[in-house]
PDB file of N, CA and C in Angstrom:
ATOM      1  N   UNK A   1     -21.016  10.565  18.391  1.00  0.00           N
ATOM      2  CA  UNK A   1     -20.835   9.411  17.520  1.00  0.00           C
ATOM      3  C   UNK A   1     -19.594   8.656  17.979  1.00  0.00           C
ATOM      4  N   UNK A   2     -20.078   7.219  17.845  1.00  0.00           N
ATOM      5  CA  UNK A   2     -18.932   6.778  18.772  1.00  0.00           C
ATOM      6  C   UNK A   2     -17.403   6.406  17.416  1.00  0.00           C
ATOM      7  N   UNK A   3     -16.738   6.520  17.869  1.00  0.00           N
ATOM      8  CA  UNK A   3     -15.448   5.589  16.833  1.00  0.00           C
ATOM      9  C   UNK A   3     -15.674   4.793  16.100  1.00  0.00           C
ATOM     10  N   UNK A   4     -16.054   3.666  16.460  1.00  0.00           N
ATOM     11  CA  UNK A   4     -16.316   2.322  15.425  1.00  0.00           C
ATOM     12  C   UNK A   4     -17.436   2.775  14.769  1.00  0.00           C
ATOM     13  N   UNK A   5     -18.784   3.704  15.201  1.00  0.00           N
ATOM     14  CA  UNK A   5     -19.678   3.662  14.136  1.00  0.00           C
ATOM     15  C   UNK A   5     -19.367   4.887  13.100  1.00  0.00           C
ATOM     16  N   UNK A   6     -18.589   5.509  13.467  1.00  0.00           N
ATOM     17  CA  UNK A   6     -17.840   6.670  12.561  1.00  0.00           C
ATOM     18  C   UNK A   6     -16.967   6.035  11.325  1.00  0.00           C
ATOM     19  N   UNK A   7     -16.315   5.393  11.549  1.00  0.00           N
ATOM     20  CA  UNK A   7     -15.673   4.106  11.273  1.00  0.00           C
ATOM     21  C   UNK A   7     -16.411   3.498   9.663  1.00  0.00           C
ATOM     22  N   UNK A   8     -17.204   2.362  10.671  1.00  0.00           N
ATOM     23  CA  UNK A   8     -18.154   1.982   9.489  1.00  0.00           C
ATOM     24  C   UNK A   8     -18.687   2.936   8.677  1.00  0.00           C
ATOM     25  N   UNK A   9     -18.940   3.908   9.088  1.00  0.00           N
ATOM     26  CA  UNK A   9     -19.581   4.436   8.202  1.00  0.00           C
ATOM     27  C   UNK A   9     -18.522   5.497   6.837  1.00  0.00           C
ATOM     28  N   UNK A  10     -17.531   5.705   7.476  1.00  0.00           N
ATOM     29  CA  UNK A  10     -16.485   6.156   6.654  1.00  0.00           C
ATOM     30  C   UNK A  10     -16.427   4.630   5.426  1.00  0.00           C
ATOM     31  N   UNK A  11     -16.446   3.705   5.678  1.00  0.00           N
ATOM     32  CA  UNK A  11     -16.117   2.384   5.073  1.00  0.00           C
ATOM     33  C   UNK A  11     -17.594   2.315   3.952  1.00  0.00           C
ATOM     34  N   UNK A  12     -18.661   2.721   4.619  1.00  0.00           N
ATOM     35  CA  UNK A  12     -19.591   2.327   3.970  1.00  0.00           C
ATOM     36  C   UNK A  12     -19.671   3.145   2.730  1.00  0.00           C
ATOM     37  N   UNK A  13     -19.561   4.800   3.031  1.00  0.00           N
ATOM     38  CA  UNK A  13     -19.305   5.781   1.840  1.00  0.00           C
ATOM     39  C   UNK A  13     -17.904   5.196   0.881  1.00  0.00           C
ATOM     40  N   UNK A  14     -17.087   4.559   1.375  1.00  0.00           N
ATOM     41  CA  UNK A  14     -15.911   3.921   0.270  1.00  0.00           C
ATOM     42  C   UNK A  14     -16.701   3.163  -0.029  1.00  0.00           C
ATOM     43  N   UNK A  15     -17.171   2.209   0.162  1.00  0.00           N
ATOM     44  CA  UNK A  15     -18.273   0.838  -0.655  1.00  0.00           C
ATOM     45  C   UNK A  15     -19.100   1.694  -1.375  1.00  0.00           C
ATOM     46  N   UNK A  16     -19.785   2.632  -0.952  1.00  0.00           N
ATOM     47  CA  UNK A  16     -20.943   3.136  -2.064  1.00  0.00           C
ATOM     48  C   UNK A  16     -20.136   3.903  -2.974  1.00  0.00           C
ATOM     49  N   UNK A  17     -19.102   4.510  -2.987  1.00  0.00           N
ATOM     50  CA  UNK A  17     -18.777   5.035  -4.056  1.00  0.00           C
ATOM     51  C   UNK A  17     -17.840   4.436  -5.296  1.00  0.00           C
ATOM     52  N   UNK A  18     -17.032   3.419  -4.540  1.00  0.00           N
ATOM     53  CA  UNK A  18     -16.914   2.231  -5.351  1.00  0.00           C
ATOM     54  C   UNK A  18     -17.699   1.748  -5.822  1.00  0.00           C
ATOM     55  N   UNK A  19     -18.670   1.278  -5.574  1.00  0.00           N
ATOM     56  CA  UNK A  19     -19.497   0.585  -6.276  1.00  0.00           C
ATOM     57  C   UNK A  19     -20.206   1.657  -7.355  1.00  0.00           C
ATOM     58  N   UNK A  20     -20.404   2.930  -7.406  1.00  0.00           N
ATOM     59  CA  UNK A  20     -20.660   3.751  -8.435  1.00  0.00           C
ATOM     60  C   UNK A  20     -19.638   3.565  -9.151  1.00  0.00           C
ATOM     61  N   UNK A  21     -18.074   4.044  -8.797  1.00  0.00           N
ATOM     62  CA  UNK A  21     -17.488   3.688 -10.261  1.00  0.00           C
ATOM     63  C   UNK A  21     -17.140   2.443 -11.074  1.00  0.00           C
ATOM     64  N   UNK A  22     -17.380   1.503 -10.373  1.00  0.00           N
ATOM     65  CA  UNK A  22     -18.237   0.239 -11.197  1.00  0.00           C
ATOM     66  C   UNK A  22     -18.980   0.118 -11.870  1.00  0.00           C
ATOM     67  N   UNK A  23     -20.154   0.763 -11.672  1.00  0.00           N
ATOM     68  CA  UNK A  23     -21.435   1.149 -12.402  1.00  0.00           C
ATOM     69  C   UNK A  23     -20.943   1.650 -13.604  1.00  0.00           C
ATOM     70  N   UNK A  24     -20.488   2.879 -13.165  1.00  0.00           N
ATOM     71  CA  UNK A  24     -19.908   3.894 -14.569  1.00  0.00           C
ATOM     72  C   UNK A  24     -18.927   3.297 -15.307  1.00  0.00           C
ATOM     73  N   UNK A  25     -18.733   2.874 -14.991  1.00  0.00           N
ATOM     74  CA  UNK A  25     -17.312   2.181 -15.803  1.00  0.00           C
ATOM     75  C   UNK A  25     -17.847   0.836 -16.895  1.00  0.00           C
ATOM     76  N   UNK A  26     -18.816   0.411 -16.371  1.00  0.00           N
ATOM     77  CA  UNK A  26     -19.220  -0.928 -16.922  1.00  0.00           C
ATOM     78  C   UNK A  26     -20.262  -0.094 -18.055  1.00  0.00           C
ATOM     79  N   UNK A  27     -21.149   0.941 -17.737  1.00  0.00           N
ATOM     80  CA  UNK A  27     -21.459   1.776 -18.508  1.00  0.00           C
ATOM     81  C   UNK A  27     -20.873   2.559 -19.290  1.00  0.00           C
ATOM     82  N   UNK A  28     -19.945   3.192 -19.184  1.00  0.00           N
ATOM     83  CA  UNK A  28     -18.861   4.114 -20.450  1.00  0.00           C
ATOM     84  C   UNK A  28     -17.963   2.627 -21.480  1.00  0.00           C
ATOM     85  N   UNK A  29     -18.251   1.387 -20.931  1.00  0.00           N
ATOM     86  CA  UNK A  29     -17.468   0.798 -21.743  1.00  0.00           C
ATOM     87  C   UNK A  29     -18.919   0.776 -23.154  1.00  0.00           C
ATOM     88  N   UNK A  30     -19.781   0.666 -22.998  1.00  0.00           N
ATOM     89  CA  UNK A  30     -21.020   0.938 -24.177  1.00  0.00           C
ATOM     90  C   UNK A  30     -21.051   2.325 -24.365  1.00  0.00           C
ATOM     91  N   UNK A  31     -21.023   3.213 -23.942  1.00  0.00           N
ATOM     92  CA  UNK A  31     -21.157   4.743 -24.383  1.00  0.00           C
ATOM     93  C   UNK A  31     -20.122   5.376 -23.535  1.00  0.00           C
ATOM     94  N   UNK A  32     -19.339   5.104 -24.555  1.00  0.00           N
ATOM     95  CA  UNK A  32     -17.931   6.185 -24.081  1.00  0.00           C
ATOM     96  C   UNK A  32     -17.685   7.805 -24.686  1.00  0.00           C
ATOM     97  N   UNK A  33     -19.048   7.877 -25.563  1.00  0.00           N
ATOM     98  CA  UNK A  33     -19.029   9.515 -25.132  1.00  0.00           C
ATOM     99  C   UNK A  33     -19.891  10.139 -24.910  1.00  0.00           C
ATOM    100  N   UNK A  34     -19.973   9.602 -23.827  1.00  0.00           N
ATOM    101  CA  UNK A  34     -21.150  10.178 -22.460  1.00  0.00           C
ATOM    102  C   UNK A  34     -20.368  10.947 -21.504  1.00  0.00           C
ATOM    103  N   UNK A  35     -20.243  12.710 -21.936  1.00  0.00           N
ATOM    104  CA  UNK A  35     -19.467  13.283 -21.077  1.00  0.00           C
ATOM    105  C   UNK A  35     -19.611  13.388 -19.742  1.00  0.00           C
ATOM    106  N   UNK A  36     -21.430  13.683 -19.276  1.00  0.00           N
ATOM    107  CA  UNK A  36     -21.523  13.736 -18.017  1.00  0.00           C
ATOM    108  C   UNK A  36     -21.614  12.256 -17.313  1.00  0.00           C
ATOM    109  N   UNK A  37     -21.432  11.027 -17.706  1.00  0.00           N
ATOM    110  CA  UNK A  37     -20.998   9.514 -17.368  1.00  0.00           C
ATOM    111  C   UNK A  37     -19.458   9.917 -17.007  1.00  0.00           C
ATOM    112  N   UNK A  38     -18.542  10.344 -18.035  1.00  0.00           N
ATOM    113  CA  UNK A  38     -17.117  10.567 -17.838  1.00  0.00           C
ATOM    114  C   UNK A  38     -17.198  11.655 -16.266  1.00  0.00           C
ATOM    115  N   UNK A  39     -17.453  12.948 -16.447  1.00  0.00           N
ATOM    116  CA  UNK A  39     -17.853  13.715 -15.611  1.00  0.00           C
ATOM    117  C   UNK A  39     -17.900  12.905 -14.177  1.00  0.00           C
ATOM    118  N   UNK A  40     -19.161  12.463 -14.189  1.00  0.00           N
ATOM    119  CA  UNK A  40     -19.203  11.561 -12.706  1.00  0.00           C
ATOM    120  C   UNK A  40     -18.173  10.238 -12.381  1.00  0.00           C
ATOM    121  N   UNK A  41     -17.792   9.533 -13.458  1.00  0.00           N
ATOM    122  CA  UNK A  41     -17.059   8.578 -12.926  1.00  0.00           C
ATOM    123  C   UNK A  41     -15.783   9.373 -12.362  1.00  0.00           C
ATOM    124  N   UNK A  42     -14.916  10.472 -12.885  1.00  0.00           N
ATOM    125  CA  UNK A  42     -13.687  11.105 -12.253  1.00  0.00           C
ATOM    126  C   UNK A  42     -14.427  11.921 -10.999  1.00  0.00           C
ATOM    127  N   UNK A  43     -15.654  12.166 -10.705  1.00  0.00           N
ATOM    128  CA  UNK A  43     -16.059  13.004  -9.857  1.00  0.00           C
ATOM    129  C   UNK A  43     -15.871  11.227  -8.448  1.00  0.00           C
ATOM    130  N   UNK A  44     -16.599  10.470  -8.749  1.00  0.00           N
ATOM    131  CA  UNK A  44     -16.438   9.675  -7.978  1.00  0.00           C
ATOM    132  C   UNK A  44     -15.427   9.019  -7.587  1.00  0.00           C
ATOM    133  N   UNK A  45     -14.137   8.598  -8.696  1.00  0.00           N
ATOM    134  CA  UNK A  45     -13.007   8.292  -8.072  1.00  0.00           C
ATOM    135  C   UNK A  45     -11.518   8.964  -7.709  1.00  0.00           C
ATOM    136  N   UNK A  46     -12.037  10.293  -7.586  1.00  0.00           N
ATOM    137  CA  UNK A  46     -11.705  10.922  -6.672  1.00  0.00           C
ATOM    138  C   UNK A  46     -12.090  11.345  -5.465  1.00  0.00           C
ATOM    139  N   UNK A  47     -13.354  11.128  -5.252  1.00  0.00           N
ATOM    140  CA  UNK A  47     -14.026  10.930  -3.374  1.00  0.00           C
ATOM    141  C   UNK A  47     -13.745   9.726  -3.264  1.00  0.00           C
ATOM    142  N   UNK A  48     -13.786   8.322  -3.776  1.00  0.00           N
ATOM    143  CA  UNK A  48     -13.277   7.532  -3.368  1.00  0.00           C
ATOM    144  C   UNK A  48     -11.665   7.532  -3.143  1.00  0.00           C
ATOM    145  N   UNK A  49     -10.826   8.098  -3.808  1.00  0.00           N
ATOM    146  CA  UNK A  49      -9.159   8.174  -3.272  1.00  0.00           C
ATOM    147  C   UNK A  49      -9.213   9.029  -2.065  1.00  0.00           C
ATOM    148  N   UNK A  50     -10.432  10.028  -1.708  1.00  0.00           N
ATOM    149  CA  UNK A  50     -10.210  11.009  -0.598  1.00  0.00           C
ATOM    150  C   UNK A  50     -10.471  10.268   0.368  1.00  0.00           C
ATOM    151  N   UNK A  51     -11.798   9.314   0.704  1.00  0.00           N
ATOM    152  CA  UNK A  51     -12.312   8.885   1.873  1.00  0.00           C
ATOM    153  C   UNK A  51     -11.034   7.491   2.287  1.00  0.00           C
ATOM    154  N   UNK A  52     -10.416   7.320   1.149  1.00  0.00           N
ATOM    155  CA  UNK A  52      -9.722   6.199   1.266  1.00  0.00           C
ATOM    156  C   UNK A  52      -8.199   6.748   2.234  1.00  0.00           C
ATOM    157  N   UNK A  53      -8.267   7.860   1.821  1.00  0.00           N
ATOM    158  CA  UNK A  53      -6.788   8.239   2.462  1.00  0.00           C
ATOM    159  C   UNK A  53      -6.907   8.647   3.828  1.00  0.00           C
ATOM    160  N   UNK A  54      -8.491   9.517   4.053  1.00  0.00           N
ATOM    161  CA  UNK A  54      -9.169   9.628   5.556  1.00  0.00           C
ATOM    162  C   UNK A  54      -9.135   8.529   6.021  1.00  0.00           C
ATOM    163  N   UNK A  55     -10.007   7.687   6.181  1.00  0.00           N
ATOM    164  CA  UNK A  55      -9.689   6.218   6.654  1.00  0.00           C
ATOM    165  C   UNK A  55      -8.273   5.948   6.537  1.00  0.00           C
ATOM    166  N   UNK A  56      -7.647   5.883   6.197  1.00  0.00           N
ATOM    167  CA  UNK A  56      -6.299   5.563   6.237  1.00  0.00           C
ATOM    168  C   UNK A  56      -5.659   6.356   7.391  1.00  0.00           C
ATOM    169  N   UNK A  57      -5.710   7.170   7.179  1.00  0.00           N
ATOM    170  CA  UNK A  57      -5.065   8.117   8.059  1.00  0.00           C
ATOM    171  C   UNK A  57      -5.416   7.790   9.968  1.00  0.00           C
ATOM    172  N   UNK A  58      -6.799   7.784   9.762  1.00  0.00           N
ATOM    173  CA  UNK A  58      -7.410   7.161  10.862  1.00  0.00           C
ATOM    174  C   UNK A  58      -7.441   5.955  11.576  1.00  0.00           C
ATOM    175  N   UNK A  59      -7.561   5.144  11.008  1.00  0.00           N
ATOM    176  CA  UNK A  59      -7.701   3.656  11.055  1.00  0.00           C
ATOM    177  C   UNK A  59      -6.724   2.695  10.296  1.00  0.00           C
ATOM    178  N   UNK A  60      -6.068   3.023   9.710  1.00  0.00           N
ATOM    179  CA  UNK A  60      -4.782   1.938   8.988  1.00  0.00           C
ATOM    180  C   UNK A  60      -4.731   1.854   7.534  1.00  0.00           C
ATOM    181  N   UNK A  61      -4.383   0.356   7.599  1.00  0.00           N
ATOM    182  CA  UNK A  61      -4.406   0.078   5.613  1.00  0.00           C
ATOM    183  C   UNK A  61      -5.745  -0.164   5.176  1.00  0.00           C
ATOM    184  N   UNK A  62      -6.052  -0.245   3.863  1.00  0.00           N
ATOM    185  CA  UNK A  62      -7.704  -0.309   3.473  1.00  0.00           C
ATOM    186  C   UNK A  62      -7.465  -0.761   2.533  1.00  0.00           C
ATOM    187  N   UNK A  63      -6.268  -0.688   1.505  1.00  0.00           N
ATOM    188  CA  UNK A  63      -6.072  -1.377  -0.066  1.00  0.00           C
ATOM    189  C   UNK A  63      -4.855  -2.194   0.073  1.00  0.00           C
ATOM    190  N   UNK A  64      -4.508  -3.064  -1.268  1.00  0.00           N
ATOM    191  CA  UNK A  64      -3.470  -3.479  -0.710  1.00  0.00           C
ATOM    192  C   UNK A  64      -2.210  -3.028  -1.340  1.00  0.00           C
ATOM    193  N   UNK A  65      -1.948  -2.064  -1.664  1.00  0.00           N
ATOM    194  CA  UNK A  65      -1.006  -1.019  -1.858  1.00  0.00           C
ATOM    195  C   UNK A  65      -0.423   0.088  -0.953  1.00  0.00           C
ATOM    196  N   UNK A  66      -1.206  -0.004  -0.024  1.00  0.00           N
ATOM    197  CA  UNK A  66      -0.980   1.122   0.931  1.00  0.00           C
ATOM    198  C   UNK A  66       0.234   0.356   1.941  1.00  0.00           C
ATOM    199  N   UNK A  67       1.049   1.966   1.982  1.00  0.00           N
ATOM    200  CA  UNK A  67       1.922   1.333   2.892  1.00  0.00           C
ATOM    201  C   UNK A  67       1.562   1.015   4.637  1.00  0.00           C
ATOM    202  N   UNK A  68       2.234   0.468   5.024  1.00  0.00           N
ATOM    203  CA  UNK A  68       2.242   0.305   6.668  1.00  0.00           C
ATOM    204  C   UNK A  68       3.391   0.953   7.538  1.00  0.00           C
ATOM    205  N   UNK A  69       2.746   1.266   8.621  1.00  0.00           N
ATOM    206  CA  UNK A  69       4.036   1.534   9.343  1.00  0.00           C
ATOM    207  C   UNK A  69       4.142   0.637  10.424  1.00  0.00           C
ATOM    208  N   UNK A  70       5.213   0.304  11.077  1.00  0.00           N
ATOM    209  CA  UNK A  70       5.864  -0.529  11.701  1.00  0.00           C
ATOM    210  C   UNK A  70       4.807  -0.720  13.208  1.00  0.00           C
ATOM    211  N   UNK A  71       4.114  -1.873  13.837  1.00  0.00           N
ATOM    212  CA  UNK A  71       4.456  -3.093  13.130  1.00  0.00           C
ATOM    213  C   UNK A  71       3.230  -3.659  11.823  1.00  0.00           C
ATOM    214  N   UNK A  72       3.025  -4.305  11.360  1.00  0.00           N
ATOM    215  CA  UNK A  72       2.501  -4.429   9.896  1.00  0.00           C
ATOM    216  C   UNK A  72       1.188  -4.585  10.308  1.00  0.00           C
ATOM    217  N   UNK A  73       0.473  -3.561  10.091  1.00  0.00           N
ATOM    218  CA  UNK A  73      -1.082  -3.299  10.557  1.00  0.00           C
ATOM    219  C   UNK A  73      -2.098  -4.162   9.932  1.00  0.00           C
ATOM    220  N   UNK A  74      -2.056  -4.809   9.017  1.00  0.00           N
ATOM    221  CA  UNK A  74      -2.851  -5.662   8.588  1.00  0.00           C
ATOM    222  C   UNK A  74      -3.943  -6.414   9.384  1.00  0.00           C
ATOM    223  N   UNK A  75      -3.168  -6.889  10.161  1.00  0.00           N
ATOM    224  CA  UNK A  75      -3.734  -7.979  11.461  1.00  0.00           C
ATOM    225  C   UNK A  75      -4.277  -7.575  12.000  1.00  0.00           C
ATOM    226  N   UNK A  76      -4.689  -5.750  12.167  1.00  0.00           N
ATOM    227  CA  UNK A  76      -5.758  -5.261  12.984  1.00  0.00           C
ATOM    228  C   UNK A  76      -7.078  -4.843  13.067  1.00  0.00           C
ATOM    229  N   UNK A  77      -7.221  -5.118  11.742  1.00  0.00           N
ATOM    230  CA  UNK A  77      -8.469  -5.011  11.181  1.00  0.00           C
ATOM    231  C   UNK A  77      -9.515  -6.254  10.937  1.00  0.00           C
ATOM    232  N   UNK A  78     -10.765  -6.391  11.412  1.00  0.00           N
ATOM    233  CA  UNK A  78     -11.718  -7.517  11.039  1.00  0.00           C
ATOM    234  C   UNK A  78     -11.670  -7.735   9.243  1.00  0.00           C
ATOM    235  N   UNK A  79     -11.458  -9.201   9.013  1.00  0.00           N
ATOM    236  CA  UNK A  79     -11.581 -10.169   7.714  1.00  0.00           C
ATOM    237  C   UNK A  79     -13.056  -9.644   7.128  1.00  0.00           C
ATOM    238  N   UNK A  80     -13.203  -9.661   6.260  1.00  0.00           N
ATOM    239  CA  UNK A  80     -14.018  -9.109   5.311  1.00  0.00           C
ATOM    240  C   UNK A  80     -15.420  -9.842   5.544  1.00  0.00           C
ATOM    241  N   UNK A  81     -15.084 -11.012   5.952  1.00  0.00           N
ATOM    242  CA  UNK A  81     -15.992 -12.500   6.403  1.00  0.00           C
ATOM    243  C   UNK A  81     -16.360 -11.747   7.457  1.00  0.00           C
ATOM    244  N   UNK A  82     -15.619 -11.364   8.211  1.00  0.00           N
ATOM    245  CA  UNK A  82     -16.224 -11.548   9.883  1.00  0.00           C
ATOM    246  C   UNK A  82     -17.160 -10.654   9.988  1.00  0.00           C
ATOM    247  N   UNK A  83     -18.094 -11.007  11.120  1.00  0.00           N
ATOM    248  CA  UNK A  83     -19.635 -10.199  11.128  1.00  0.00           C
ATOM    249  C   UNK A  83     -19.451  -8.861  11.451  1.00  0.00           C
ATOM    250  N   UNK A  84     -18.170  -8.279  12.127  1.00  0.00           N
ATOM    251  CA  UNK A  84     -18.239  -6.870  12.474  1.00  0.00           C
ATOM    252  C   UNK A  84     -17.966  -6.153  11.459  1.00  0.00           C
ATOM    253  N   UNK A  85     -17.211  -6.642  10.449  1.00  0.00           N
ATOM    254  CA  UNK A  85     -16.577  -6.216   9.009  1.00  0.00           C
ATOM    255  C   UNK A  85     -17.754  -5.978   8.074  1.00  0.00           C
ATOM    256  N   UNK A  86     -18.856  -6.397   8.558  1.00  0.00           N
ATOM    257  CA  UNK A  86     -19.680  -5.378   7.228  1.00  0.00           C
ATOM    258  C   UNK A  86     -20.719  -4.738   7.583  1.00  0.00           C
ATOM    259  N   UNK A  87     -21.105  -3.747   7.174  1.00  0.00           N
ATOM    260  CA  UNK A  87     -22.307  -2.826   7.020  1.00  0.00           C
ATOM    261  C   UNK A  87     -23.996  -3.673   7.501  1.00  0.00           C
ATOM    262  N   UNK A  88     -24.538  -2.844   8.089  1.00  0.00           N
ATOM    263  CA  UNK A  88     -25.939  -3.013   8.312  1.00  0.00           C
ATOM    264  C   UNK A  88     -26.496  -2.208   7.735  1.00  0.00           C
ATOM    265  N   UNK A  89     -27.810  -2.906   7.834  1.00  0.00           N
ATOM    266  CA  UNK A  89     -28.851  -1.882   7.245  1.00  0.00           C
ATOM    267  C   UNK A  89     -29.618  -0.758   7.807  1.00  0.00           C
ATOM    268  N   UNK A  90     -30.298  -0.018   7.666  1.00  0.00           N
ATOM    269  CA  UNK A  90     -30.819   1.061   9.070  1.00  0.00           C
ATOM    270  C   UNK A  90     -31.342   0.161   9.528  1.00  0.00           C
ATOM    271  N   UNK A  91     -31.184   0.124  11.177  1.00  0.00           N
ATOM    272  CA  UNK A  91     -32.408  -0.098  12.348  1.00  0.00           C
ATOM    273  C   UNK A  91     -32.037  -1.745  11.990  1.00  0.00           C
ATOM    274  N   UNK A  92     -31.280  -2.594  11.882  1.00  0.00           N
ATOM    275  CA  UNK A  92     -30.726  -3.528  12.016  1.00  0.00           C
ATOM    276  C   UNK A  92     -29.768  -3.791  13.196  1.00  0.00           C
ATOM    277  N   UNK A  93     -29.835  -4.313  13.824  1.00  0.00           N
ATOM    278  CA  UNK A  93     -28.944  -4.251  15.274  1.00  0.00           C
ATOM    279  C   UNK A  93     -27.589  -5.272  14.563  1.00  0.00           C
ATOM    280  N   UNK A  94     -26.161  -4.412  15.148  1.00  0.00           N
ATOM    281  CA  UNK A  94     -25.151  -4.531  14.567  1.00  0.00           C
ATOM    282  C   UNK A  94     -24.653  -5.710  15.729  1.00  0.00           C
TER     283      UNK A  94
END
């Protein structure tokens, strides 16, 4: 597996699991005592703080709280816009 598609795909499991605790969250605000809703939303944003700190570790900043180390890594990463910056679908040529 090469780097960059290791990469994306580390990025893509942060997008999907973000986007679950979105889900849950927009859901526990109507049934907030839905233990196994509670259950999964802390189950999920804590794999999301894990994959976030892997990627980090690997590849740079990812939030905008995270620190940098010298010189300010920001600039090295593709804009959210740009075509390499997002996810495909299977069997979609990247």
């Amino acid at each position: 597996m090469s780097n960059e598609k290791s990469k994306f795909e580390l990025l893509e499991q942060i997008m999907a699991s973000d986007f679950m605790i979105i889900d849950l969250h927009l859901y526990l605000n109507t049934h907030p005592m839905d233990r196994e809703a509670i259950a999964k939303y802390n189950t999920f944003v804590m794999q999301s703080k894990m994959l976030k700190e892997s990627y980090e570790r690997l590849y740079g900043p990812i939030v905008q709280n995270s620190t940098s180390p010298y010189p300010w890594q920001w600039m090295n990463e593709p804009w959210p816009w740009q075509y390499e910056a997002n996810p495909r679908l299977d069997g979609e040529d990247r």
